[in-house]
N, C-alpha and C. Protein backbone atom coordinates (compact mmCIF):
# COMPACT_ATOMS: atom_id res chain seq x y z
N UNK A 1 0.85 -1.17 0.00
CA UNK A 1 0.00 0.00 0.00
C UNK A 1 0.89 1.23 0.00
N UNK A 2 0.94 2.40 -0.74
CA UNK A 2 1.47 3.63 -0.90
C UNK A 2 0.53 4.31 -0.65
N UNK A 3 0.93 5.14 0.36
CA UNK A 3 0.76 6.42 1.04
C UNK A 3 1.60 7.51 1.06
N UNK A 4 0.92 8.78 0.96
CA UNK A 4 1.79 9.74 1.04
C UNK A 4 1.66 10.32 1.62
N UNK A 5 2.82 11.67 1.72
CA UNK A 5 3.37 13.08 2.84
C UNK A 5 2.97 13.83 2.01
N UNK A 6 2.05 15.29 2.42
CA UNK A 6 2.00 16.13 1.88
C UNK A 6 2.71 17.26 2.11
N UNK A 7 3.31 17.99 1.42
CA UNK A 7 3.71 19.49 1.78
C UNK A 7 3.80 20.29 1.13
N UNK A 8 3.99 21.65 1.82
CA UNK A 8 3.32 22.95 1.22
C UNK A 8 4.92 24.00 1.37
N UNK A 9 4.95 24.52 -0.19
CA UNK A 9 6.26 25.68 0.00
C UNK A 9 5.44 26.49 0.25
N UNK A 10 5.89 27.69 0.90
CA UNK A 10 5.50 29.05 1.00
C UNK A 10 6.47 29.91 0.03
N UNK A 11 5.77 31.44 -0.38
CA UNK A 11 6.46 32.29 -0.96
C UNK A 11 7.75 32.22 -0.62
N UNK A 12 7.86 31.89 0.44
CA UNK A 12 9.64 32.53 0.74
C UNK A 12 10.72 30.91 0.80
N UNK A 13 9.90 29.80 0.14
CA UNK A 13 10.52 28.77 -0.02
C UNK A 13 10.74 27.68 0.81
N UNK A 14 9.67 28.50 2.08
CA UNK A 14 10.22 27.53 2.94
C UNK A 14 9.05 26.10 3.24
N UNK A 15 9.58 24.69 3.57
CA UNK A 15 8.61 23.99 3.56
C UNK A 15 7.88 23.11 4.30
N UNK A 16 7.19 22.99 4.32
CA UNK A 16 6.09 22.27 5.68
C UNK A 16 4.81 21.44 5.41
N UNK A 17 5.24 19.92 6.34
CA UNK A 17 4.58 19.19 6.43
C UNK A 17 3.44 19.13 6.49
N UNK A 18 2.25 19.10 5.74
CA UNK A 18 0.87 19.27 6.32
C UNK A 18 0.13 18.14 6.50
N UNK A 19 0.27 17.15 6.18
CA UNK A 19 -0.38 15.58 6.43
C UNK A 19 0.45 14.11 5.91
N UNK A 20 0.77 13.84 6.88
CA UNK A 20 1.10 12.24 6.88
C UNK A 20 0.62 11.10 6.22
N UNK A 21 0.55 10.39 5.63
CA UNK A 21 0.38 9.18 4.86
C UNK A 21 -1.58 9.64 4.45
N UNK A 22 -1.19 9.91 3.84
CA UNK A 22 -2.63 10.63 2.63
C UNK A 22 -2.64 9.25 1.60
N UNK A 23 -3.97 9.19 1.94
CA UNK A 23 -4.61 7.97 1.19
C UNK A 23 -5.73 8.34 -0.17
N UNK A 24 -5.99 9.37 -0.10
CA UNK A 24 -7.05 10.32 -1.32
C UNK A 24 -6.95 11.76 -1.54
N UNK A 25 -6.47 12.41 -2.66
CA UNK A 25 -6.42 13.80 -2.68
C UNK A 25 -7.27 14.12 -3.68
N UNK A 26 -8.34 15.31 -3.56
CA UNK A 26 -9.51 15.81 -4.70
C UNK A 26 -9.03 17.10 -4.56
N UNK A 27 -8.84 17.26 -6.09
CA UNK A 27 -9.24 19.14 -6.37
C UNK A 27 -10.42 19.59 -5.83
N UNK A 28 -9.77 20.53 -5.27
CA UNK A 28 -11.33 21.37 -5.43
C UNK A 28 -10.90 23.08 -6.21
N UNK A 29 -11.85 24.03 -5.82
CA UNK A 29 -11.30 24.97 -6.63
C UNK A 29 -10.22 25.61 -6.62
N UNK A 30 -9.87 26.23 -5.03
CA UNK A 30 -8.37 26.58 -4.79
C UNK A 30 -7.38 25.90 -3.85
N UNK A 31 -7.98 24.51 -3.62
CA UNK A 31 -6.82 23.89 -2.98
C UNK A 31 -7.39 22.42 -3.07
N UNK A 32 -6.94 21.18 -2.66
CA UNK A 32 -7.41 20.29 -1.75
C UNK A 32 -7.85 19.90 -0.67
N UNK A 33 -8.35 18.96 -1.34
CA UNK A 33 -9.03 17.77 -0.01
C UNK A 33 -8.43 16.79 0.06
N UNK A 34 -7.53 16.30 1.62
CA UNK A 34 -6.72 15.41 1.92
C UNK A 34 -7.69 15.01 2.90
N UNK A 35 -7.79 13.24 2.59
CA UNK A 35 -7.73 12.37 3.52
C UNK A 35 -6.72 11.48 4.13
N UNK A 36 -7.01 10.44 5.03
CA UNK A 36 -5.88 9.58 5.34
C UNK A 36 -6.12 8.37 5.74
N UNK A 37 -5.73 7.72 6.19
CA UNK A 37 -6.32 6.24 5.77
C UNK A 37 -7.16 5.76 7.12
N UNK A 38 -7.44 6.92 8.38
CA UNK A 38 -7.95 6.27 9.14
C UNK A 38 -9.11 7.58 8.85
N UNK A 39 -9.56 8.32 7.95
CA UNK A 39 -10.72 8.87 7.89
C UNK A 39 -10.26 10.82 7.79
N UNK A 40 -9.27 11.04 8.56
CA UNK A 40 -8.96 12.38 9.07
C UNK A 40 -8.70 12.64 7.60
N UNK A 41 -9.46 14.45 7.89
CA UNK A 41 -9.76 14.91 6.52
C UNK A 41 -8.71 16.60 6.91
N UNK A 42 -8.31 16.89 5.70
CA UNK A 42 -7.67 18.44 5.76
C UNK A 42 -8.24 18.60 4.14
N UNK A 43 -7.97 20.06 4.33
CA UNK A 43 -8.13 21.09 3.38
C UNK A 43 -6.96 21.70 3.04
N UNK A 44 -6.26 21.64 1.91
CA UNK A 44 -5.24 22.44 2.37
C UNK A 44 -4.80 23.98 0.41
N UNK A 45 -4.87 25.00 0.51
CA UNK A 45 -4.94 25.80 -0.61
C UNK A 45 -3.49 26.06 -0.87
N UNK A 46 -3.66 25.56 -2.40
CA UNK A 46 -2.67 26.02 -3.37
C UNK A 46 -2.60 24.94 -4.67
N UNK A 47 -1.29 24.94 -5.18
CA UNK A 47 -1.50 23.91 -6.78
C UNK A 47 0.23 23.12 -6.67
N UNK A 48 -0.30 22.06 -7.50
CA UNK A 48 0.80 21.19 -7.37
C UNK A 48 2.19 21.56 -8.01
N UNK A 49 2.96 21.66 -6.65
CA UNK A 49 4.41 21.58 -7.40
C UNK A 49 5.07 20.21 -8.09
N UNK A 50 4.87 19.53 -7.27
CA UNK A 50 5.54 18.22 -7.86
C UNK A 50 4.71 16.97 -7.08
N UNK A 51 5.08 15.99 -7.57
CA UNK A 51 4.80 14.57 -6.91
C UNK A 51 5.74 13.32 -6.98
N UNK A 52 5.83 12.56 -5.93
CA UNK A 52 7.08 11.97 -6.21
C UNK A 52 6.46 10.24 -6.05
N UNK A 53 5.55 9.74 -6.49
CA UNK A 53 5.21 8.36 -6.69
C UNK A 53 6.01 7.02 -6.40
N UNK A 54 7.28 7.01 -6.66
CA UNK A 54 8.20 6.14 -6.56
C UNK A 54 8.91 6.16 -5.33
N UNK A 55 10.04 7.26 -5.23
CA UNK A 55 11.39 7.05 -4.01
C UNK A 55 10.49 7.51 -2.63
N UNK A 56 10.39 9.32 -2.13
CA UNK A 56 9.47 9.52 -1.66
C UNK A 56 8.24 9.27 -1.10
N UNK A 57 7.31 9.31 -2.16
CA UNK A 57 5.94 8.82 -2.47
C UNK A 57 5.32 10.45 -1.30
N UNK A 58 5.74 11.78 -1.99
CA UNK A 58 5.20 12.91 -1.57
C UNK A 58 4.77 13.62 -2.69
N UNK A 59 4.04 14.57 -1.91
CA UNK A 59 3.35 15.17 -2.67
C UNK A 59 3.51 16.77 -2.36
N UNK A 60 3.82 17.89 -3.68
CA UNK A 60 4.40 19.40 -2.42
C UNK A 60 3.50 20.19 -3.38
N UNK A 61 2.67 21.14 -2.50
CA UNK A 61 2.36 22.17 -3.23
C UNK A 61 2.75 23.78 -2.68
N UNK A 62 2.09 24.12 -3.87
CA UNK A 62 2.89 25.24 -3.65
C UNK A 62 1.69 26.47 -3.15
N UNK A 63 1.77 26.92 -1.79
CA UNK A 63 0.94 28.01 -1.62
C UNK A 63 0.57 29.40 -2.34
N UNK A 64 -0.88 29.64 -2.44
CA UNK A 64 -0.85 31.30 -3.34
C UNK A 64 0.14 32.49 -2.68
């Protein structure tokens, strides 16, 4: 099973963890919807910088 880390750059580059082993991510209009595999839900706004599927298995976006 693959799960992922989410995180968020800010303008000034710097970066931070916002959810632990994320099991479902949905667009919505200006950010996501993170779940996780025991139900816990976040919201979190901005657009995808990258994703790393393989070594990692994270996910970083990038704040407005």
């Amino acid at each position: 099973m693959c799960l992922s880390n989410v995180f968020c750059i800010d303008s000034d580059g710097q970066q931070e963890e916002i959810m632990r082993d994320v099991a479902h991510m949905e667009a919505h209009q200006n950010g996501f919807m993170l779940a996780g595999l025991l139900g816990e839900q976040k919201f979190v706004e901005g657009k995808v910088k990258s994703i790393d599927f393989v070594d990692k298995h994270t996910v970083v976006l990038r704040q407005p």
